[in-house]
C-alpha atoms as a PDB file:
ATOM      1  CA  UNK A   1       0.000   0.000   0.000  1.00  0.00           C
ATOM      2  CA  UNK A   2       2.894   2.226   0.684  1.00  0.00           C
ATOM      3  CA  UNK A   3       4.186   1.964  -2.851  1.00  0.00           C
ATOM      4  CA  UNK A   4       0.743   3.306  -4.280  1.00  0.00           C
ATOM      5  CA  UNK A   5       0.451   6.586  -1.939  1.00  0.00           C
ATOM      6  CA  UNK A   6       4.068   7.194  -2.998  1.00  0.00           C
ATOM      7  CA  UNK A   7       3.418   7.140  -6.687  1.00  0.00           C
ATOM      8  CA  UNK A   8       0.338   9.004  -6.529  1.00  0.00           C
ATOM      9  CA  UNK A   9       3.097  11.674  -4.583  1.00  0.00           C
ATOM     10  CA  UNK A  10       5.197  11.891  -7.744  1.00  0.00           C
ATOM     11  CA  UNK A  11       2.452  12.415 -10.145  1.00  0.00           C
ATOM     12  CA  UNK A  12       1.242  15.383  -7.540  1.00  0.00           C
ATOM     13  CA  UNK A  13       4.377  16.595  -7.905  1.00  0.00           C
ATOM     14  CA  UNK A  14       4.711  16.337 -11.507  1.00  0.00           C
ATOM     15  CA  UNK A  15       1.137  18.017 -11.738  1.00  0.00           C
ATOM     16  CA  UNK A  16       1.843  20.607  -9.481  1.00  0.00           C
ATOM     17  CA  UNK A  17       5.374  21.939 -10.603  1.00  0.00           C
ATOM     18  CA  UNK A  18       3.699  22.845 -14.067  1.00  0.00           C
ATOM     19  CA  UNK A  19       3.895  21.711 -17.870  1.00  0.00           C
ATOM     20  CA  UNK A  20       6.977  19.340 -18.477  1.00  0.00           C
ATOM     21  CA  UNK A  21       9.205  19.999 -21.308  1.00  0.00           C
ATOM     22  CA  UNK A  22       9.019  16.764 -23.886  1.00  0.00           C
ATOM     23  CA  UNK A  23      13.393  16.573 -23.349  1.00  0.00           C
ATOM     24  CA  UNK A  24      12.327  16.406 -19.794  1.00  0.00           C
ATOM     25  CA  UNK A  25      10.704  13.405 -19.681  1.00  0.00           C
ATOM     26  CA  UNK A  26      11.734   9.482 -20.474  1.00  0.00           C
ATOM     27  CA  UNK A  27      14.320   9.787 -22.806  1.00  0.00           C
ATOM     28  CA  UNK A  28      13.101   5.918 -24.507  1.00  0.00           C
ATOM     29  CA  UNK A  29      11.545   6.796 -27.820  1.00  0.00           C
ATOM     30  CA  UNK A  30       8.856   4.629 -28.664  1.00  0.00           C
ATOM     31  CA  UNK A  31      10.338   1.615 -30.959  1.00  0.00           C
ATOM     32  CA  UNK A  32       6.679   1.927 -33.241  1.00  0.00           C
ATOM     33  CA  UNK A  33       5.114   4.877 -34.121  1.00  0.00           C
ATOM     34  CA  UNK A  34       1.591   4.795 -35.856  1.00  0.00           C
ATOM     35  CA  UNK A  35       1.673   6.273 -39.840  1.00  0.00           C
ATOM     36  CA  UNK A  36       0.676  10.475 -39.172  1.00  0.00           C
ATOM     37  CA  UNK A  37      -1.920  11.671 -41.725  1.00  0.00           C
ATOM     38  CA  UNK A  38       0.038  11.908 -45.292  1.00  0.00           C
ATOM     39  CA  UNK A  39       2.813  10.049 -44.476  1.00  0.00           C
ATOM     40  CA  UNK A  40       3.842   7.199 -45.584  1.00  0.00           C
ATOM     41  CA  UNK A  41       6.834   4.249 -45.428  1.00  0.00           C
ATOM     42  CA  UNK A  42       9.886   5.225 -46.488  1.00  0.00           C
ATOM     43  CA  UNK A  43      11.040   1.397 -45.267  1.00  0.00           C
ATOM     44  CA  UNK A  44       8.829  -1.291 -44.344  1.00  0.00           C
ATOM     45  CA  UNK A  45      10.912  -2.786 -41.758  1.00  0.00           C
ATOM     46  CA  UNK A  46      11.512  -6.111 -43.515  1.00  0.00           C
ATOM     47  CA  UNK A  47      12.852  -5.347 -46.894  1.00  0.00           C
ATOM     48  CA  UNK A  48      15.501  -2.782 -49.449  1.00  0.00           C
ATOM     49  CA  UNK A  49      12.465  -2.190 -51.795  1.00  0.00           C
ATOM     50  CA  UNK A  50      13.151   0.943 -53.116  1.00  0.00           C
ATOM     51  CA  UNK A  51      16.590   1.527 -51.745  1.00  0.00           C
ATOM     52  CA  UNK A  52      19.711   0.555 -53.550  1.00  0.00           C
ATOM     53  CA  UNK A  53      23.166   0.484 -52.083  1.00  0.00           C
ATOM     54  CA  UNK A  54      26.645  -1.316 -50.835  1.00  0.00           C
ATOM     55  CA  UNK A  55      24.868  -4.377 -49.043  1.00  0.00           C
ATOM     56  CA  UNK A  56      28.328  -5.109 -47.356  1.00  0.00           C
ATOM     57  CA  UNK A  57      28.114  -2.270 -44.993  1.00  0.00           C
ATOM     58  CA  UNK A  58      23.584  -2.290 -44.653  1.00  0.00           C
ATOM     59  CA  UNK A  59      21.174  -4.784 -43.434  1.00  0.00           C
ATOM     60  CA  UNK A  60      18.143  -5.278 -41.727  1.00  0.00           C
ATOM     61  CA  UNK A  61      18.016  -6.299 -38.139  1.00  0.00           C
ATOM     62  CA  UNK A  62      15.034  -5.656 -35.513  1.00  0.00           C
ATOM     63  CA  UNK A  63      12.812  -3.851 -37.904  1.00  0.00           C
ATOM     64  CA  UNK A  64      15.874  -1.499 -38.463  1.00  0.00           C
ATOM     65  CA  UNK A  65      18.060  -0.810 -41.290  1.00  0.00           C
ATOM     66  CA  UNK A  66      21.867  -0.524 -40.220  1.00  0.00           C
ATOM     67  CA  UNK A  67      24.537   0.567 -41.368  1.00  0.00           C
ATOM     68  CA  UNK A  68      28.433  -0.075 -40.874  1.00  0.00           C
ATOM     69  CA  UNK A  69      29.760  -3.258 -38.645  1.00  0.00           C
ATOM     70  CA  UNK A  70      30.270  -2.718 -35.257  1.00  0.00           C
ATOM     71  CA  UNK A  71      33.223  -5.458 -35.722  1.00  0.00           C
ATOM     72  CA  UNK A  72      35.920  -3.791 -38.189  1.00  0.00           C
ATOM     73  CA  UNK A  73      36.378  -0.333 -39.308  1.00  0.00           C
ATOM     74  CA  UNK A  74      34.480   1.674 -42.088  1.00  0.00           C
ATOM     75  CA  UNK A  75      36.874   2.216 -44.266  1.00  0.00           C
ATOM     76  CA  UNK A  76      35.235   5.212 -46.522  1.00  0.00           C
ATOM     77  CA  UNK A  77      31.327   6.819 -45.707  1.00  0.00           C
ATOM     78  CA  UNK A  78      28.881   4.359 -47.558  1.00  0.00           C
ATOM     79  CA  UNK A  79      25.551   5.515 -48.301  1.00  0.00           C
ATOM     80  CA  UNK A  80      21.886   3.759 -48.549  1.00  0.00           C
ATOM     81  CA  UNK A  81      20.197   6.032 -51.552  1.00  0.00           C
ATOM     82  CA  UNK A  82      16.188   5.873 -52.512  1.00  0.00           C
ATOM     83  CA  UNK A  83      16.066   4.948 -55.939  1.00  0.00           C
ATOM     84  CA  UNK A  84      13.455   7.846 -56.237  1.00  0.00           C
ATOM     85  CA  UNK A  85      13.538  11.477 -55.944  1.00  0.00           C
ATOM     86  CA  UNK A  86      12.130  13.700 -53.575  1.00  0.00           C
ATOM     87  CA  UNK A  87      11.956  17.826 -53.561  1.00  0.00           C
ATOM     88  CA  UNK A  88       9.476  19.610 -50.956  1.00  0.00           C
ATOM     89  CA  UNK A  89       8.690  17.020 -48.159  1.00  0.00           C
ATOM     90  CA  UNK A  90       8.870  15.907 -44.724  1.00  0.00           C
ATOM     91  CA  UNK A  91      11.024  13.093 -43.291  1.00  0.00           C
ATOM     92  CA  UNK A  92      10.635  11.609 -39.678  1.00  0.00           C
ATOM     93  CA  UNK A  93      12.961   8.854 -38.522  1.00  0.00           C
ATOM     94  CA  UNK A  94      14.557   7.309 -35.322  1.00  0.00           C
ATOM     95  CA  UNK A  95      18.387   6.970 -35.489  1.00  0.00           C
ATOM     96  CA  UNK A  96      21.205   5.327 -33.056  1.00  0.00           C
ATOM     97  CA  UNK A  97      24.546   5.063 -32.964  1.00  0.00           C
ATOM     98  CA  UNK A  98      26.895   2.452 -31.259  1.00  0.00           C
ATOM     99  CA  UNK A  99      30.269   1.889 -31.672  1.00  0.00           C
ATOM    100  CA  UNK A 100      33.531   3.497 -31.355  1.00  0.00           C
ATOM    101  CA  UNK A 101      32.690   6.310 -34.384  1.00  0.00           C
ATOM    102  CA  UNK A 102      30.530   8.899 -33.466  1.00  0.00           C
ATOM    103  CA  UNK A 103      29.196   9.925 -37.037  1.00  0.00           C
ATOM    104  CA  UNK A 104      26.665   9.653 -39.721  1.00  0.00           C
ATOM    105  CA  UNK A 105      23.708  11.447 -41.006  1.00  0.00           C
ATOM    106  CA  UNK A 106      21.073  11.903 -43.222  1.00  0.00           C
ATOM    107  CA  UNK A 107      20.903  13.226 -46.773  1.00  0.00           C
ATOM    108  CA  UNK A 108      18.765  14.477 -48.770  1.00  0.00           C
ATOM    109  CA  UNK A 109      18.316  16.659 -52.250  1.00  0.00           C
ATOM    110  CA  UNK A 110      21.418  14.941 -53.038  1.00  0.00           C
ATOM    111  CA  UNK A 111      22.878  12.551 -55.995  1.00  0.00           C
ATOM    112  CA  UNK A 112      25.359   9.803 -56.215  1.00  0.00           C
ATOM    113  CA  UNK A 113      28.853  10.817 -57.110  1.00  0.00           C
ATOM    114  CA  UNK A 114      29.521   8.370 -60.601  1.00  0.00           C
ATOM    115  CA  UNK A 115      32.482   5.968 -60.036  1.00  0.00           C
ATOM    116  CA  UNK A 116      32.642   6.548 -56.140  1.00  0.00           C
ATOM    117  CA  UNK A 117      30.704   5.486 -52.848  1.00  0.00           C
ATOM    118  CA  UNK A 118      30.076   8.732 -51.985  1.00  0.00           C
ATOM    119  CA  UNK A 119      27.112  11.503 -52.734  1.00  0.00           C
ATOM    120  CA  UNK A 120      26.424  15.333 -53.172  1.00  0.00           C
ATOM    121  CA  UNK A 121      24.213  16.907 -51.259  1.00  0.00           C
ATOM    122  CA  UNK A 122      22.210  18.125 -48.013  1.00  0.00           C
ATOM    123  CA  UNK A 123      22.902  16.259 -44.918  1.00  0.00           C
ATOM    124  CA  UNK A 124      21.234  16.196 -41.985  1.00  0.00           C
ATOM    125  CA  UNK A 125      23.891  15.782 -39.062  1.00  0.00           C
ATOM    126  CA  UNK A 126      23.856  12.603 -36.704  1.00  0.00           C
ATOM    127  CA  UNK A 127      26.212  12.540 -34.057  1.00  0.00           C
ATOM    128  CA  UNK A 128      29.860  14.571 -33.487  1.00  0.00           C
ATOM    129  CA  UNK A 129      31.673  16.748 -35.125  1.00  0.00           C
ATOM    130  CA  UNK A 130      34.571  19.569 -34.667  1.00  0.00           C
ATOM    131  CA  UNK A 131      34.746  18.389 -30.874  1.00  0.00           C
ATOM    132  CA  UNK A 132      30.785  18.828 -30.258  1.00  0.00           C
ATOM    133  CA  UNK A 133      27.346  17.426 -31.042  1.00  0.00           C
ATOM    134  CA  UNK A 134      26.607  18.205 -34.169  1.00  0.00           C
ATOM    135  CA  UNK A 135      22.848  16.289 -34.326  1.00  0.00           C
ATOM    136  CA  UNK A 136      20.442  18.208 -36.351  1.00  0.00           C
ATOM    137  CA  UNK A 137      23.115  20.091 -38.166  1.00  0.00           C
ATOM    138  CA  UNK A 138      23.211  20.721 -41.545  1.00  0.00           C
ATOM    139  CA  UNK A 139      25.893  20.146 -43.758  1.00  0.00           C
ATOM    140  CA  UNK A 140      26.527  20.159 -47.240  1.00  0.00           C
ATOM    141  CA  UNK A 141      28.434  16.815 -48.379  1.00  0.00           C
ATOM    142  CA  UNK A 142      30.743  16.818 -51.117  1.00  0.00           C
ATOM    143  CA  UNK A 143      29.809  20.092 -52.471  1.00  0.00           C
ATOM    144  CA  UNK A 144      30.324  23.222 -50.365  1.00  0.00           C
ATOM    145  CA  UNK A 145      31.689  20.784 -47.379  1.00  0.00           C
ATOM    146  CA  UNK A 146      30.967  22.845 -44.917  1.00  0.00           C
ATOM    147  CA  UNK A 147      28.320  23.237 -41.946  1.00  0.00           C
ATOM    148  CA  UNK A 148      25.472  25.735 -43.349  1.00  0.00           C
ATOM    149  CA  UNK A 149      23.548  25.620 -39.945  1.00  0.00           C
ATOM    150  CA  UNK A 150      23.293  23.788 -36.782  1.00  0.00           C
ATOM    151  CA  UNK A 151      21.646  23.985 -33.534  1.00  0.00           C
ATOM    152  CA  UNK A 152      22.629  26.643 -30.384  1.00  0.00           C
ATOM    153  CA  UNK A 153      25.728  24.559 -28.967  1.00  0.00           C
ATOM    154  CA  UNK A 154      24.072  25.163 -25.430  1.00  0.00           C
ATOM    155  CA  UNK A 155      20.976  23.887 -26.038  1.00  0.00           C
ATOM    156  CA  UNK A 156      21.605  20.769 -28.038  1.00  0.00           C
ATOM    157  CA  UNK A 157      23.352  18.418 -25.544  1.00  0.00           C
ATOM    158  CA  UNK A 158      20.103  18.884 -23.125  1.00  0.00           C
ATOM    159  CA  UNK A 159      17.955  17.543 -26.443  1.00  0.00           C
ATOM    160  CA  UNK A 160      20.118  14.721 -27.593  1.00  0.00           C
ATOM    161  CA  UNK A 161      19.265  11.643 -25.555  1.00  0.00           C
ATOM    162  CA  UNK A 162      22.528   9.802 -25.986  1.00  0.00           C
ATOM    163  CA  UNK A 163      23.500   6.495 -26.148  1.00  0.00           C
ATOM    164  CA  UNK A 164      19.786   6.320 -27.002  1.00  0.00           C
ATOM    165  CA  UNK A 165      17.483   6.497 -30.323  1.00  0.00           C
ATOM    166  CA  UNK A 166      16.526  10.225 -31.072  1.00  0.00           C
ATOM    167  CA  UNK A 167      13.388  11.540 -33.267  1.00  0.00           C
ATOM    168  CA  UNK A 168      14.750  13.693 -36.550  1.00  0.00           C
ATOM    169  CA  UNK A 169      12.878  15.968 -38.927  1.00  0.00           C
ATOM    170  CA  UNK A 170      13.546  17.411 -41.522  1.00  0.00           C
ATOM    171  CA  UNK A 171      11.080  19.707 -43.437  1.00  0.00           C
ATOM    172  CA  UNK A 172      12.328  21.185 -47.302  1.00  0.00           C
ATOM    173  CA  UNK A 173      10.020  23.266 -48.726  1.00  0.00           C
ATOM    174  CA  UNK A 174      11.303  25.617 -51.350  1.00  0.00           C
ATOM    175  CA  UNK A 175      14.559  27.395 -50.451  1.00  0.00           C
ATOM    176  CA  UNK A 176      13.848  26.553 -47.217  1.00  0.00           C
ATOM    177  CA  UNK A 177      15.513  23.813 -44.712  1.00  0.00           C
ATOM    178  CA  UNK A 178      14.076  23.042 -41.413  1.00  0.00           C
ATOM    179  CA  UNK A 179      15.354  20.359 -38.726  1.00  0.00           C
ATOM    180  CA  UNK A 180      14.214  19.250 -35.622  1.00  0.00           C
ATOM    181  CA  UNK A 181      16.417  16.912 -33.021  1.00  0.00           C
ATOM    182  CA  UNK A 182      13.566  15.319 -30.299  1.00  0.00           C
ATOM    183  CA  UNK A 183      11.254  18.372 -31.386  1.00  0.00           C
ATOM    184  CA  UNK A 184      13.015  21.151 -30.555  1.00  0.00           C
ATOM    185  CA  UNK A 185      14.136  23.308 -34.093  1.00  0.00           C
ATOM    186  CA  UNK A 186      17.880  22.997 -34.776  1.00  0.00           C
ATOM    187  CA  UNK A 187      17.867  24.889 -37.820  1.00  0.00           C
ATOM    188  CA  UNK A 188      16.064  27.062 -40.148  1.00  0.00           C
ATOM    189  CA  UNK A 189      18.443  27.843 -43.346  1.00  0.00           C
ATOM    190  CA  UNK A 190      17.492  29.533 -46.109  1.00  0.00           C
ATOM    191  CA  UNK A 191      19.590  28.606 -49.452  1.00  0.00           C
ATOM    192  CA  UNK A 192      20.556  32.071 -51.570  1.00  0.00           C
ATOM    193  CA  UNK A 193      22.183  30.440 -54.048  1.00  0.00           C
ATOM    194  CA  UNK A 194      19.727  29.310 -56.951  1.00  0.00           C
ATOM    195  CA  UNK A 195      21.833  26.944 -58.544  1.00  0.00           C
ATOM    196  CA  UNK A 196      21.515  24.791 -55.401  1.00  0.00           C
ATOM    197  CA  UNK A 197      19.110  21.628 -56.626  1.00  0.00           C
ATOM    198  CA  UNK A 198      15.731  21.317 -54.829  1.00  0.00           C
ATOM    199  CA  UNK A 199      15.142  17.661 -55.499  1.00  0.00           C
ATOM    200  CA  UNK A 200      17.211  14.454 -55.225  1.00  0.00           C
ATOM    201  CA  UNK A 201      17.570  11.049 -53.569  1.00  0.00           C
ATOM    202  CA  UNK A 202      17.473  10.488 -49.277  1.00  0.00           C
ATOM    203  CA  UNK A 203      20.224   8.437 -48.087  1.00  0.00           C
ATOM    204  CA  UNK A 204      21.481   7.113 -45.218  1.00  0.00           C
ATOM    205  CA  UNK A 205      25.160   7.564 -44.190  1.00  0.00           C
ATOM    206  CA  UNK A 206      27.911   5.682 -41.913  1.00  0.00           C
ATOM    207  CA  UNK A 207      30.724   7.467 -41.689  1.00  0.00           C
ATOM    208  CA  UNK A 208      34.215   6.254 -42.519  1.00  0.00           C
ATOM    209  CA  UNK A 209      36.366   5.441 -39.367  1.00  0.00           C
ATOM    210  CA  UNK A 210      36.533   3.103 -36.611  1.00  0.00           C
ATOM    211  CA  UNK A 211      33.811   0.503 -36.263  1.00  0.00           C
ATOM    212  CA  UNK A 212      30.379   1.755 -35.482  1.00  0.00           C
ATOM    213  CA  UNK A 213      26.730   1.138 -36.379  1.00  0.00           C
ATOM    214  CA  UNK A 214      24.064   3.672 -37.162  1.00  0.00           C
ATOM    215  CA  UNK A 215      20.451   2.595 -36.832  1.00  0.00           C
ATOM    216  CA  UNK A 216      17.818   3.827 -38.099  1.00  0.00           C
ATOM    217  CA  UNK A 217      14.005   3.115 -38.177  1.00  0.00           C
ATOM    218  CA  UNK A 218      10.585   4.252 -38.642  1.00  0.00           C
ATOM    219  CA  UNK A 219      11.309   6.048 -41.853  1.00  0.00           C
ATOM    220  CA  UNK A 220       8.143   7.695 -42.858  1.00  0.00           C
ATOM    221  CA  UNK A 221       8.016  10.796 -45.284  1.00  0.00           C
ATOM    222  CA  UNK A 222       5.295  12.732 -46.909  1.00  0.00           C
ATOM    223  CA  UNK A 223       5.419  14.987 -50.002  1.00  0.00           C
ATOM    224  CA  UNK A 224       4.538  18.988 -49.274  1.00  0.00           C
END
């Protein structure tokens, strides 16, 4: 009986201190989410259909596509592409990382580079960069290689629920780029230069280095 009056004098607690922030609570994100209104699967969970891609360094395991080997090093960034294109949208997916590496990400507007494993384009940041957390950054792979926006270096680490899975989302619409790491906004970029493509293929990276695994699941997208 004890145990009950001294859970219903947490929730009181909780209740009475006010709204909770959503980074404030469990940090376990829910291993199945339900399809929102005008989305739909990106991956089904059981199969590559529609994804094309090194199948040395991705496979499916728990309902999860991952990518790299936890047992040897990467030895260049590999990348899962969608063999269709996508311009205005919105992208929702879970992503992990284990290992030694502390990289990947996710691209998107982007193309494959002929006659090499890697791709040009938007990336969506997943894990550390430049000595600090660079999830829901975004960075422009093999093109301008360089950061174009990220999230307020205070802020992020107290999103970021690490060693853990994390919510992304990613919103293109136009010139314009938003993220969101666990639902708080990273970034909101706006691209000046019109040259810049606003389509391409979403892939999924694993950086090059020592051995790690990114994981990534409930892929779900819908057109804008």
């Amino acid at each position: 009986m004890k145990s009950c009056f001294i859970g219903i004098a947490v929730v009181a607690t909780l209740f009475l201190s006010g709204p909770v922030k959503a980074q404030e609570l469990s940090k376990v994100v829910p291993a199945k989410v339900s399809l929102e209104s005008g989305f739909k699967w990106l991956f089904d969970g059981k199969s590559l259909d529609g994804w094309e891609g090194n199948l040395d360094w991705f496979r499916i395991e728990d309902n999860c596509i991952v990518a790299g080997n936890i047992a040897k090093p990467i030895p260049h960034n590999e990348f899962l592409c969608t063999k269709a294109n996508y311009d205005n949208f919105e992208l929702k997916l879970h992503v992990r990382l284990k290992g030694q590496g502390d990289n990947a990400g996710v691209q998107f507007r982007t193309v494959r580079i002929p006659g090499k494993t890697e791709v040009s384009g938007f990336q969506c940041d997943v894990g550390n960069a430049f000595g600090r957390p660079v999830w829901g950054a975004l960075y422009d792979e093999s093109r301008r290689n360089k950061m174009l926006a990220e999230g307020d270096k205070d802020k992020v680490p107290s999103w970021l629920h690490k060693d853990d899975w994390n919510e992304l989302t990613v919103r293109a619409e136009g010139d314009r780029i938003q993220i969101w790491l666990n639902g708080n906004l990273t970034v909101d970029y706006t691209e000046k230069d019109e040259k810049i493509a606003k389509t391409g293929i979403i892939a999924l990276q694993i950086h090059s280095g020592p051995p790690t695994e990114a994981w990534y699941r409930n892929i779900r997208i819908r057109s804008l």
